[in-house]
Protein backbone atom coordinates (compact mmCIF):
# COMPACT_ATOMS: atom_id res chain seq x y z
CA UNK A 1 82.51 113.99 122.06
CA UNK A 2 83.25 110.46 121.48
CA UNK A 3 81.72 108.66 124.38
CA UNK A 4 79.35 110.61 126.82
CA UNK A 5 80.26 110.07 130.93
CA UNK A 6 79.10 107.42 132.56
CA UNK A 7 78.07 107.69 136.36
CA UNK A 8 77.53 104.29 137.31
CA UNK A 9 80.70 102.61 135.88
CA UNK A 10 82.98 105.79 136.45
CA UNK A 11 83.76 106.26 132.83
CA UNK A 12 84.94 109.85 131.88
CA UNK A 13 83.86 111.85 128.45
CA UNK A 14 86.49 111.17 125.33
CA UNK A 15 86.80 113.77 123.24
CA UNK A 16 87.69 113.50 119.57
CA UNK A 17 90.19 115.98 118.17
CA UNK A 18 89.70 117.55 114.65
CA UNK A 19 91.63 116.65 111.56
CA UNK A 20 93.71 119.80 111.76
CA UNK A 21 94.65 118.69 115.41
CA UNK A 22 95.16 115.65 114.21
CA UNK A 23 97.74 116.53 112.10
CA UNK A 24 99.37 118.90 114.31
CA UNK A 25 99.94 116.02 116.56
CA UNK A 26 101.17 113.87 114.36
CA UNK A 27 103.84 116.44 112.62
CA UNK A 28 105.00 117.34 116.11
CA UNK A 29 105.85 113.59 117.31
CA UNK A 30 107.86 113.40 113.48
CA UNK A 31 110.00 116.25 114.56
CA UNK A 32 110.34 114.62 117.74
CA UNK A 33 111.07 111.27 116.68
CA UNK A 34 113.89 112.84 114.21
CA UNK A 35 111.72 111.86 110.96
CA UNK A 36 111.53 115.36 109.92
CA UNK A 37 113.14 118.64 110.49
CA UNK A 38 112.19 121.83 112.48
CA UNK A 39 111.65 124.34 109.92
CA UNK A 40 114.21 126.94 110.03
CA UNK A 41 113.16 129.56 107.46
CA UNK A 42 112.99 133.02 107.96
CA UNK A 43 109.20 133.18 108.12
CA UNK A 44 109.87 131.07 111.43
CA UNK A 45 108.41 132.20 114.62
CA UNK A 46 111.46 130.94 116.19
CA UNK A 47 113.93 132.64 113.50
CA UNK A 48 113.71 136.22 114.42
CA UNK A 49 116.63 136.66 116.51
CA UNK A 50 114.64 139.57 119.03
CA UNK A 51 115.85 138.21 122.25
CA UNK A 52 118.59 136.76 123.65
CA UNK A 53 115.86 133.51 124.17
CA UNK A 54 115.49 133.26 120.35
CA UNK A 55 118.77 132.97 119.59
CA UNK A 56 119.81 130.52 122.15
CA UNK A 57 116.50 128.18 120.97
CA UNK A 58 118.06 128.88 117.27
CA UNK A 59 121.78 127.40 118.58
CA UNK A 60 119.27 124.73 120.16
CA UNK A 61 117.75 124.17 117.04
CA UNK A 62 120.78 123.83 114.46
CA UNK A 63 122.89 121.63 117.13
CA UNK A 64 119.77 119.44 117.15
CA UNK A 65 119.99 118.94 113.40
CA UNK A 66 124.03 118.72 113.04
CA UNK A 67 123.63 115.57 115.33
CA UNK A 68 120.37 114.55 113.29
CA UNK A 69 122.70 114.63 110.62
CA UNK A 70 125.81 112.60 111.52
C-alpha cells in the first residue's frame, strides 16, 4: 500500500503494483500503441486454432499487423 485511507480528508488507499505487473502493463500499452507486435508463435495461447473464436481473433490479429505494416 502506498498511502493508507484517510477519513477526514476523504482520501482513498493507493496501492502499488509489483515489478512484474509493472511490466505487464507497460508491454500491453506497446502492443497497443503499435510499438511492438502481438506474438504470434505457436506456443501462443491465442494460436491454437480450437474454436471457431481462435481463429477469427488470429484473422484479427494478422490484419492488425498487415496495416501495422504498410
Amino acid at each position: 500500500m502506498w498511502r493508507q485511507r484517510n477519513r477526514t480528508t476523504i482520501k482513498y488507499s493507493i496501492y502499488k503494483t509489483s515489478f512484474k505487473c509493472s511490466q505487464l502493463i507497460s508491454r500491453i500499452y506497446r502492443i497497443l500503441l503499435g510499438e511492438e507486435d502481438m506474438p504470434t508463435s505457436e506456443r501462443s495461447v491465442f494460436f491454437n486454432n480450437k474454436s471457431y473464436t481462435d481463429k477469427v481473433y488470429n484473422k484479427a490479429i494478422d490484419d492488425m499487423i498487415k496495416d501495422k505494416n504498410r
